[in-house]
N, C-alpha and C. Protein backbone atom coordinates (compact mmCIF):
# COMPACT_ATOMS: atom_id res chain seq x y z
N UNK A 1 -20.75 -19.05 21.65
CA UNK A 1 -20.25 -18.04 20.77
C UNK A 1 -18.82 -17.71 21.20
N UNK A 2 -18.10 -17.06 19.97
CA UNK A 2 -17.08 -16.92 20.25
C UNK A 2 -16.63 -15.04 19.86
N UNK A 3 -15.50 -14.95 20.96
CA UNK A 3 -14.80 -13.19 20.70
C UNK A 3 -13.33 -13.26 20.65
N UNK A 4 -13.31 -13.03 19.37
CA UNK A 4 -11.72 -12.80 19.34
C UNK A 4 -11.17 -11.06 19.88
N UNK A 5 -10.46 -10.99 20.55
CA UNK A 5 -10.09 -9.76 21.27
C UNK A 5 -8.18 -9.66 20.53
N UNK A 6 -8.66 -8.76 19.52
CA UNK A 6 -7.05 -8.14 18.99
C UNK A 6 -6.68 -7.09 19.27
N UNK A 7 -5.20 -6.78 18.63
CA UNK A 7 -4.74 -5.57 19.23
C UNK A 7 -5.29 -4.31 18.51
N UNK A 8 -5.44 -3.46 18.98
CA UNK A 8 -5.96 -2.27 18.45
C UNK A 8 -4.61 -1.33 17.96
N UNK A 9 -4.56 -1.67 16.35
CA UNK A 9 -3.06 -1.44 16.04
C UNK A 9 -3.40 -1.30 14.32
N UNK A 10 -3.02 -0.36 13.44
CA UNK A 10 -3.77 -0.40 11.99
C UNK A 10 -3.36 -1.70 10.92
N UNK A 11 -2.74 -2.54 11.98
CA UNK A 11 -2.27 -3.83 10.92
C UNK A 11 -3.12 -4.88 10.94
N UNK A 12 -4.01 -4.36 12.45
CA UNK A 12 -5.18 -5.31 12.58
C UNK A 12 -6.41 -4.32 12.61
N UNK A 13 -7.00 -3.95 11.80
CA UNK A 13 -7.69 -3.09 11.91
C UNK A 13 -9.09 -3.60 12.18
N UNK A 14 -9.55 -4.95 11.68
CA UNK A 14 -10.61 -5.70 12.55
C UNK A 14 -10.55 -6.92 11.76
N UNK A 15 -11.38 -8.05 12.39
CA UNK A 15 -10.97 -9.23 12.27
C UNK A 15 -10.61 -10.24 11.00
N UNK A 16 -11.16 -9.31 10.24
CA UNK A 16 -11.94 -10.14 8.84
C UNK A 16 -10.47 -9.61 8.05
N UNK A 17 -9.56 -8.94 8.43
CA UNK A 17 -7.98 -8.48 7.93
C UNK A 17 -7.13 -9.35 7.88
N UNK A 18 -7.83 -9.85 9.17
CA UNK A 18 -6.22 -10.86 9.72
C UNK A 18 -6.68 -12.09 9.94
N UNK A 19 -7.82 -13.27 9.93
CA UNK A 19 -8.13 -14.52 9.83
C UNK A 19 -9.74 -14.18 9.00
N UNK A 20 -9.64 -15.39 8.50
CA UNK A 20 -10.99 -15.73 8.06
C UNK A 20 -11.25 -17.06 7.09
N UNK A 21 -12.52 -17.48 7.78
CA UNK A 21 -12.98 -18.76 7.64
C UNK A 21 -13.00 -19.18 5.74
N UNK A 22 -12.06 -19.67 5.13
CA UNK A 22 -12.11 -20.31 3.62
C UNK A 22 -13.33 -21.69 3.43
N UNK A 23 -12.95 -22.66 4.21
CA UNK A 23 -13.82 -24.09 4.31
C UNK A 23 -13.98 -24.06 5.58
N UNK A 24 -14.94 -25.74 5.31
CA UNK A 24 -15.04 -25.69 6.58
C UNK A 24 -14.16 -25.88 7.87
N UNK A 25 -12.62 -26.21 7.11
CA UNK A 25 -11.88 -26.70 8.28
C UNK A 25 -10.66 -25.50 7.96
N UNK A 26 -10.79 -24.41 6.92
CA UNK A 26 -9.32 -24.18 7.03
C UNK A 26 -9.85 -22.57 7.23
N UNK A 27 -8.58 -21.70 7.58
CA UNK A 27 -8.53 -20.40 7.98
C UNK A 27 -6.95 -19.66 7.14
N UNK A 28 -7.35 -18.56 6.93
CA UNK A 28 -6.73 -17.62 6.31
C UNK A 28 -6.41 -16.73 7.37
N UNK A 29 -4.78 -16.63 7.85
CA UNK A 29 -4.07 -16.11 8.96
C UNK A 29 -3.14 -15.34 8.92
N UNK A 30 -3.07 -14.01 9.75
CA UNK A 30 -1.71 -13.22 9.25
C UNK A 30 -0.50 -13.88 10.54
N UNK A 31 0.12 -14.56 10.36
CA UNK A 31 1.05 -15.59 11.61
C UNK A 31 0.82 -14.00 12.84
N UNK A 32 1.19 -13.01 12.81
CA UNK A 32 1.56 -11.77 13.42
C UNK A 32 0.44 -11.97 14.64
N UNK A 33 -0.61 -12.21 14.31
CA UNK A 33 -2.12 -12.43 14.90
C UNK A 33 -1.96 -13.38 16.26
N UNK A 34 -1.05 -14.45 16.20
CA UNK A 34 -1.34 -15.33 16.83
C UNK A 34 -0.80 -14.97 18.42
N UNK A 35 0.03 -14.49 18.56
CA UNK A 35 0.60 -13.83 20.09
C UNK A 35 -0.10 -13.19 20.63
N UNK A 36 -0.87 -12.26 20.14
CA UNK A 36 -1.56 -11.35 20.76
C UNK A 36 -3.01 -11.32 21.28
N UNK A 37 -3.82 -12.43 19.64
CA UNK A 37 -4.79 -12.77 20.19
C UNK A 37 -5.38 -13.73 21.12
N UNK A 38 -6.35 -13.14 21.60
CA UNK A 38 -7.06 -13.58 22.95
C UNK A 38 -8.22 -14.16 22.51
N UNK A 39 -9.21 -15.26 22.98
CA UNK A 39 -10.32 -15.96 22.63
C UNK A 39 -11.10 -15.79 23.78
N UNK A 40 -12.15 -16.00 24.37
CA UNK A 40 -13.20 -15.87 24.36
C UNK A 40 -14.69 -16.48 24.27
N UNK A 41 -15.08 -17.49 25.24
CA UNK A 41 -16.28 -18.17 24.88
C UNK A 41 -17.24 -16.95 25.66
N UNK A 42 -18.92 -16.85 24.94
CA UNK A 42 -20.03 -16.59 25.37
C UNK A 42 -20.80 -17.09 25.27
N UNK A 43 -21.57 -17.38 26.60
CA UNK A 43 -22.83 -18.25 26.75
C UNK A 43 -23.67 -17.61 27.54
N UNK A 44 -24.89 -17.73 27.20
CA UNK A 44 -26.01 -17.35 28.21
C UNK A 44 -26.63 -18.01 29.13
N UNK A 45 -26.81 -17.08 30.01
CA UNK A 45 -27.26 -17.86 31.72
C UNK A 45 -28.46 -18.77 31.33
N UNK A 46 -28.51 -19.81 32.51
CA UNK A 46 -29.40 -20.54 32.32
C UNK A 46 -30.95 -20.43 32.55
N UNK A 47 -31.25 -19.70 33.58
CA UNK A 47 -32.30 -18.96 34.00
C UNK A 47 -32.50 -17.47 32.88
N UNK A 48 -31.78 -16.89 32.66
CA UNK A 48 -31.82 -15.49 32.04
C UNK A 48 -30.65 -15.37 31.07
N UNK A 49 -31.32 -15.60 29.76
CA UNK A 49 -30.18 -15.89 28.73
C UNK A 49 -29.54 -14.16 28.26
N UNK A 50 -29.99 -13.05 29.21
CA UNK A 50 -29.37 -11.93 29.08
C UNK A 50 -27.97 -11.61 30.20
N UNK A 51 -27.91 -12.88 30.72
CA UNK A 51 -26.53 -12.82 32.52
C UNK A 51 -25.73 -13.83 31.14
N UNK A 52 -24.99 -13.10 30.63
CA UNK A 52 -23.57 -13.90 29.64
C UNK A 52 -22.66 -13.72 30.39
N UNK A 53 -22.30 -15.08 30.53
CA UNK A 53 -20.77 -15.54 31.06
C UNK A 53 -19.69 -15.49 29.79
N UNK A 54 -18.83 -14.90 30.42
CA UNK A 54 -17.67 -14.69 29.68
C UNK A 54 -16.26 -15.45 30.45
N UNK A 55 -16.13 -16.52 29.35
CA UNK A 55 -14.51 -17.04 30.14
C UNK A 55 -13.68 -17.22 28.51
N UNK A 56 -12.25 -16.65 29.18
CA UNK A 56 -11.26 -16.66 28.83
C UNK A 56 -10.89 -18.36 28.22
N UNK A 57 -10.11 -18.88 27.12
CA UNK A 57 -10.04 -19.82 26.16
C UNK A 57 -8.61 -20.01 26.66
N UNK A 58 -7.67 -20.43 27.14
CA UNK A 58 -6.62 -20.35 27.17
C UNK A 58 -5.85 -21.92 26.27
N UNK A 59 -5.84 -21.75 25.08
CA UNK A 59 -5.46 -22.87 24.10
C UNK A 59 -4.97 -22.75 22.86
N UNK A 60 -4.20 -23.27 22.02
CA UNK A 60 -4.09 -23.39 20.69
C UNK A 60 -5.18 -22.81 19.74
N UNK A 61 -5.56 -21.88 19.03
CA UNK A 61 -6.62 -21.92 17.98
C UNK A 61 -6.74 -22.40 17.33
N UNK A 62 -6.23 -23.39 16.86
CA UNK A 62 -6.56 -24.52 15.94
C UNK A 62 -7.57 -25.90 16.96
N UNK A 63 -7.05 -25.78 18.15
CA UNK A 63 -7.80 -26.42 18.62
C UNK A 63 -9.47 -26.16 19.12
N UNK A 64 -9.41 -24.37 19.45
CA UNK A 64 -10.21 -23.84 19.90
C UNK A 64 -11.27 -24.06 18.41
N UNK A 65 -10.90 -23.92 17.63
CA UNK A 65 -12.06 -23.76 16.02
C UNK A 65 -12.18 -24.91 15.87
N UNK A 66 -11.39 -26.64 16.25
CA UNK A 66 -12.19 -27.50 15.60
C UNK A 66 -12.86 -27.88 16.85
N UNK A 67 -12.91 -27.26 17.97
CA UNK A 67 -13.89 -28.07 19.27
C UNK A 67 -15.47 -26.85 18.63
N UNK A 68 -15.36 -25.52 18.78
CA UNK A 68 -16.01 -25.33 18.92
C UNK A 68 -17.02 -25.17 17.10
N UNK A 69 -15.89 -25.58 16.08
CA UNK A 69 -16.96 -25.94 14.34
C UNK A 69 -16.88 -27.21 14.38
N UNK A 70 -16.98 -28.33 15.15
CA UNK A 70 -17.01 -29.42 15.57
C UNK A 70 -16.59 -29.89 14.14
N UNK A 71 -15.06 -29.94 14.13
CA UNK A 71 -14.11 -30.72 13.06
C UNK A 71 -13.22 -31.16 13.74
N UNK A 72 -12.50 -32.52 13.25
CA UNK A 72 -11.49 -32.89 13.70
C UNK A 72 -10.61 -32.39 13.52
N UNK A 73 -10.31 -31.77 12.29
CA UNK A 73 -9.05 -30.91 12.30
C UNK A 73 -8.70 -29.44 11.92
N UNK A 74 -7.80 -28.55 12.49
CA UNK A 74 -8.26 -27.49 11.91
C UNK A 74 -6.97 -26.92 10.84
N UNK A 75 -7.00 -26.18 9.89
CA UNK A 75 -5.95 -25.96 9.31
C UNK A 75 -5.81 -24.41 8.95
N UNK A 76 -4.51 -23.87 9.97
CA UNK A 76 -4.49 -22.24 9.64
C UNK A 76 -3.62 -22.00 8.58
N UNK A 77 -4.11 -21.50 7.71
CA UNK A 77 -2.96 -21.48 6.23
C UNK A 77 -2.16 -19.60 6.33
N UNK A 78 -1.17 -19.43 6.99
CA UNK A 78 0.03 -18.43 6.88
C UNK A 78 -0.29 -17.59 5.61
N UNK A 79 -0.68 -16.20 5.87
CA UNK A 79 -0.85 -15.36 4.75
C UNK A 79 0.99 -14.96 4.12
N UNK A 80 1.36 -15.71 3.20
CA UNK A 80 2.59 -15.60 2.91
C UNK A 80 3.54 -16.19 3.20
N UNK A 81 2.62 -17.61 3.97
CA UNK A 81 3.67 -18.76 4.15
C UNK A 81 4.42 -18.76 5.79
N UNK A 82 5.68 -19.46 5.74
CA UNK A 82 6.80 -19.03 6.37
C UNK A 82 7.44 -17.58 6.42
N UNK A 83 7.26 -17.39 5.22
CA UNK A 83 8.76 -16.02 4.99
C UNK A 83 7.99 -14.53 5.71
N UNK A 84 8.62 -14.63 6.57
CA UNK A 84 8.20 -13.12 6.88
C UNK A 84 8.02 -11.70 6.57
N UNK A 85 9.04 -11.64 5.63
CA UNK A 85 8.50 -11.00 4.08
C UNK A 85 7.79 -10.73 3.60
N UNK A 86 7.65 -11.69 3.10
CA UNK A 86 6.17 -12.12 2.15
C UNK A 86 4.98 -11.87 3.09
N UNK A 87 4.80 -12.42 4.34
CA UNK A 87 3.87 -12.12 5.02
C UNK A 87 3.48 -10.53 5.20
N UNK A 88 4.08 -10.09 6.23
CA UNK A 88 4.24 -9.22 5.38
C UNK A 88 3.77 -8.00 4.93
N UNK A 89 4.70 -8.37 3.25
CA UNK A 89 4.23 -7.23 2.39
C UNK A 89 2.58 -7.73 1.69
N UNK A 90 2.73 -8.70 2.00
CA UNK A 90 1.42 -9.31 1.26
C UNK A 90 -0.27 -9.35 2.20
N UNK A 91 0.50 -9.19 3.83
CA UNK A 91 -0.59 -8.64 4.62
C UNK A 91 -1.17 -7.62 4.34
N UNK A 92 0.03 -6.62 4.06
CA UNK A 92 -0.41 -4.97 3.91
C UNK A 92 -1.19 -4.85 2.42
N UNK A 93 -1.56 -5.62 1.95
CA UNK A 93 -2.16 -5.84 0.56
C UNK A 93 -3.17 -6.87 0.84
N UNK A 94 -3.52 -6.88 2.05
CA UNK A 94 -4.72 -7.64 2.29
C UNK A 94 -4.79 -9.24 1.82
N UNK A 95 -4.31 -10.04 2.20
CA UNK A 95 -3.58 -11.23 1.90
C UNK A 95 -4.49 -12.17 2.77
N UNK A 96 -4.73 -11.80 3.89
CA UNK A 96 -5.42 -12.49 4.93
C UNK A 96 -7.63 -12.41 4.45
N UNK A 97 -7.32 -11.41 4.09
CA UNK A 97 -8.87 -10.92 3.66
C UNK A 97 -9.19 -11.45 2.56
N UNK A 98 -9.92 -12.64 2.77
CA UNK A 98 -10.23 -13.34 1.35
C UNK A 98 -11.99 -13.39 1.55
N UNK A 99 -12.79 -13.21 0.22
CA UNK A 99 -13.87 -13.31 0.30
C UNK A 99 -14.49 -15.03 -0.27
N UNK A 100 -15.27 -15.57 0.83
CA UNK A 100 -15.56 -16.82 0.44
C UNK A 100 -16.81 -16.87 -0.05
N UNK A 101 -17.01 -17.81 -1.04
CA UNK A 101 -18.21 -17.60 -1.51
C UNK A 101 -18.78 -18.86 -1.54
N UNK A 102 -18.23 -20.06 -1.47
CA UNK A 102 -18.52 -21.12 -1.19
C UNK A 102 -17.17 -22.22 -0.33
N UNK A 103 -17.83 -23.04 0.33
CA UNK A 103 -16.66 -23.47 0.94
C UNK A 103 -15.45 -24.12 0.40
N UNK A 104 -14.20 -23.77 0.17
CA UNK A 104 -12.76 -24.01 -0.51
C UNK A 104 -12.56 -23.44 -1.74
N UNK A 105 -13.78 -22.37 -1.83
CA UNK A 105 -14.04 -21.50 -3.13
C UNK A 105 -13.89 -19.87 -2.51
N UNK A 106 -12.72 -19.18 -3.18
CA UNK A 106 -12.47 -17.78 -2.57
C UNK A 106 -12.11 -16.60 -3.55
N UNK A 107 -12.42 -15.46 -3.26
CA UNK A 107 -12.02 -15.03 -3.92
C UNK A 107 -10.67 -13.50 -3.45
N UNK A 108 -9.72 -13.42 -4.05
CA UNK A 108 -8.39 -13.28 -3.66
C UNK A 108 -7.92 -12.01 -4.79
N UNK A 109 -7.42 -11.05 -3.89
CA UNK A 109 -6.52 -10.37 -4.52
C UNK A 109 -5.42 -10.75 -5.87
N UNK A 110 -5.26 -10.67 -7.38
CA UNK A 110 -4.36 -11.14 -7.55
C UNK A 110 -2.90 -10.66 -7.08
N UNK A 111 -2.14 -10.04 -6.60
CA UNK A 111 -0.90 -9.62 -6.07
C UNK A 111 -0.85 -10.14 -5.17
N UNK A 112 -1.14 -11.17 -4.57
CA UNK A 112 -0.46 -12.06 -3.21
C UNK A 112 0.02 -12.81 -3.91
N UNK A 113 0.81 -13.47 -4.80
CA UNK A 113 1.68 -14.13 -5.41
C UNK A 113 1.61 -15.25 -4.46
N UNK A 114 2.79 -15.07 -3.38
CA UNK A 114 3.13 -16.44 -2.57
C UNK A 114 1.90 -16.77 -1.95
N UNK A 115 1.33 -16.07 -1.20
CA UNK A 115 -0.26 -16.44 -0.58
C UNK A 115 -1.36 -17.15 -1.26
N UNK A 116 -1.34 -16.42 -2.68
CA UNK A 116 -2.96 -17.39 -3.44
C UNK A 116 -1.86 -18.44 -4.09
N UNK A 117 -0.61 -18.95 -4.03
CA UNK A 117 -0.04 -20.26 -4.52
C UNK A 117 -0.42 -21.25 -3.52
N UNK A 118 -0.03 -20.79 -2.41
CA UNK A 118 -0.04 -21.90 -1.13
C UNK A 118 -1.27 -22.23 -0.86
N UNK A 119 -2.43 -21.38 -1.07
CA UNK A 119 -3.99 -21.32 -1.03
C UNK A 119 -4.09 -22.87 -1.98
N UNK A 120 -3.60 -22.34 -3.06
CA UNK A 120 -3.86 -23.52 -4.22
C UNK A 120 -3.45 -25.00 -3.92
N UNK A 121 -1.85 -24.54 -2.98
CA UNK A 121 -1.45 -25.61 -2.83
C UNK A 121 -1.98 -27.04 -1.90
N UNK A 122 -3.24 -25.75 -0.75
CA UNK A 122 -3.90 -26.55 0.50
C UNK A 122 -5.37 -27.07 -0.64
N UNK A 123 -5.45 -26.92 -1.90
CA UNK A 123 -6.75 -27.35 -2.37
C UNK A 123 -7.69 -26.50 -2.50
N UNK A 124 -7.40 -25.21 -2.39
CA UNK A 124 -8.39 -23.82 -2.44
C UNK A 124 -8.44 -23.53 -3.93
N UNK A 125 -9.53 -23.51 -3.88
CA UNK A 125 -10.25 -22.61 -5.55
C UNK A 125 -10.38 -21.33 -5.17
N UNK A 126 -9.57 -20.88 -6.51
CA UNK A 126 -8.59 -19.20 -5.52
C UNK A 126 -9.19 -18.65 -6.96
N UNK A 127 -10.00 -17.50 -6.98
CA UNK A 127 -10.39 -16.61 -7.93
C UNK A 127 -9.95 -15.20 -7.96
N UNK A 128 -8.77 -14.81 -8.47
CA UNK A 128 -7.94 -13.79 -8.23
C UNK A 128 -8.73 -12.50 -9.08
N UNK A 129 -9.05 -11.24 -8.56
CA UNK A 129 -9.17 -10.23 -9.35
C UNK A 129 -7.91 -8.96 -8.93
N UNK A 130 -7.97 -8.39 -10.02
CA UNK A 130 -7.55 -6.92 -9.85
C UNK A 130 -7.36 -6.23 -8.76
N UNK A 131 -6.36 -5.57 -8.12
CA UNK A 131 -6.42 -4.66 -7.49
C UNK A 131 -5.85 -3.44 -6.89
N UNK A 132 -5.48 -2.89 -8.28
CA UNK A 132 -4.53 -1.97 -8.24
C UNK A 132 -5.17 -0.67 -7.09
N UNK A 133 -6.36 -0.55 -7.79
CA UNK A 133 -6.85 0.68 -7.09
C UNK A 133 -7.76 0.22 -5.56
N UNK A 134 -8.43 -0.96 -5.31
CA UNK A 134 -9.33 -1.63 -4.61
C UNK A 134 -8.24 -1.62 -3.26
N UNK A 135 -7.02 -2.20 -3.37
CA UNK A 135 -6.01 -2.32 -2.30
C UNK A 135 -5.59 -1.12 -1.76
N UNK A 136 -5.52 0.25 -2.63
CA UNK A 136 -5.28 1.53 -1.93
C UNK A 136 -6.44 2.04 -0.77
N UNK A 137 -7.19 1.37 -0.91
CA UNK A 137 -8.57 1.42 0.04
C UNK A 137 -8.86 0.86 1.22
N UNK A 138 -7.54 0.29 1.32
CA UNK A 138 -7.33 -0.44 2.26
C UNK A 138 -8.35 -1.73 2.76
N UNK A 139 -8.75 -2.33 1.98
CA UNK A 139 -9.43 -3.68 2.39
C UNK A 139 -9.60 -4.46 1.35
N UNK A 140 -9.53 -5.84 1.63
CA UNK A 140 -9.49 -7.20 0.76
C UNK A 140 -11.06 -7.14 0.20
N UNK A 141 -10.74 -8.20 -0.59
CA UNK A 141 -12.26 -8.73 -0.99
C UNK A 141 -13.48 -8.76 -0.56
N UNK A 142 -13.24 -9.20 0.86
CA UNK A 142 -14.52 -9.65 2.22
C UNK A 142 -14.90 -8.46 2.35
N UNK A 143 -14.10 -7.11 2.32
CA UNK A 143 -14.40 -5.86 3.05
C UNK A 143 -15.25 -5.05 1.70
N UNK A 144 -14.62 -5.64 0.75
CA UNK A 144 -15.45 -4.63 -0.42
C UNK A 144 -16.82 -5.35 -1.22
N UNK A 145 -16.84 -6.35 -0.24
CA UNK A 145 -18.63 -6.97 -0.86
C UNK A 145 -19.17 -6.77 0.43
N UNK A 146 -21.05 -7.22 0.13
CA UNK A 146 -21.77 -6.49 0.64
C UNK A 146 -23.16 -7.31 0.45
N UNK A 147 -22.75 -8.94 0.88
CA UNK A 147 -23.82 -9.61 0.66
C UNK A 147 -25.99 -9.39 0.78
N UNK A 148 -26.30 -9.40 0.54
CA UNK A 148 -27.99 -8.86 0.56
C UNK A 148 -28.65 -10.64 0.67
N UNK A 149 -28.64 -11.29 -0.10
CA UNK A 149 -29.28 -12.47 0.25
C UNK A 149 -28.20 -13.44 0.21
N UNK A 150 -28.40 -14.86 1.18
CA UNK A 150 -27.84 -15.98 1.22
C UNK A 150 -28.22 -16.96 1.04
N UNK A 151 -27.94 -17.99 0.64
CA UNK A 151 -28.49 -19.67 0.35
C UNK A 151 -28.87 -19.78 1.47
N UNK A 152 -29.83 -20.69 1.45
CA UNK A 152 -30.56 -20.93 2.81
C UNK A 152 -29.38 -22.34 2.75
């Protein structure tokens, strides 16, 4: 298992803000994220699977997600690209918080402009709704559903 350890800061207010899993190989990232955060493996003792060892990850996250979702490759897609700008203003509008509903199938704020283009551009089926009033609430898509049953 894995713990991502961020900063306790309202731009990261918890994880599902600032990365989250689209497919199986790609991730939705606020770039801002990447300095600060810390990784994290947990495993349980061998004798007593309640003695969890905790060690520190010291690596690339792209590398850390395709060793441990056993993919060859991993791909972090920039909430807003390059431009720091855009990142951003388009973080603070929840840009990073995409709700997945099937894998390379998401569903997305429409007002990330540059963000759900580049989504499109990596091959993402980007289902944009509304969110004039949903975004004053401060959370994306992921944060305002509330799954009850799953596909087995």
């Amino acid at each position: 298992m894995l713990a991502f350890d961020i900063p306790s800061c309202r731009a990261f207010m918890h994880l599902d803000t600032v990365f989250t899993q689209i497919d199986y190989d790609k991730y939705t990232i606020h770039p801002a994220i990447l300095g600060p955060l810390t990784v994290y493996e947990i495993t349980p003792g061998v004798s007593d699977p309640t003695d969890l060892h905790i060690r520190r990850i010291d690596s690339k996250l792209e590398d850390i997600l395709a060793k441990y979702t056993r993919t060859d490759h991993v791909k972090l897609i920039n909430c807003g690209g390059d431009d720091l700008i855009a990142s951003a203003r388009e973080q603070w509008n929840d840009g990073s918080n995409t709700l997945c509903i099937a894998p390379g199938k998401i569903v997305v704020y429409e007002r990330n402009d540059v963000t759900n283009a580049i989504l499109r551009d990596e091959g993402i089926q980007v289902l944009e709704m509304p969110s004039a009033e949903l975004s004053r609430g401060r959370g994306g898509p992921r944060c305002m559903s509330m799954p009850i049953i799953r596909a087995e």
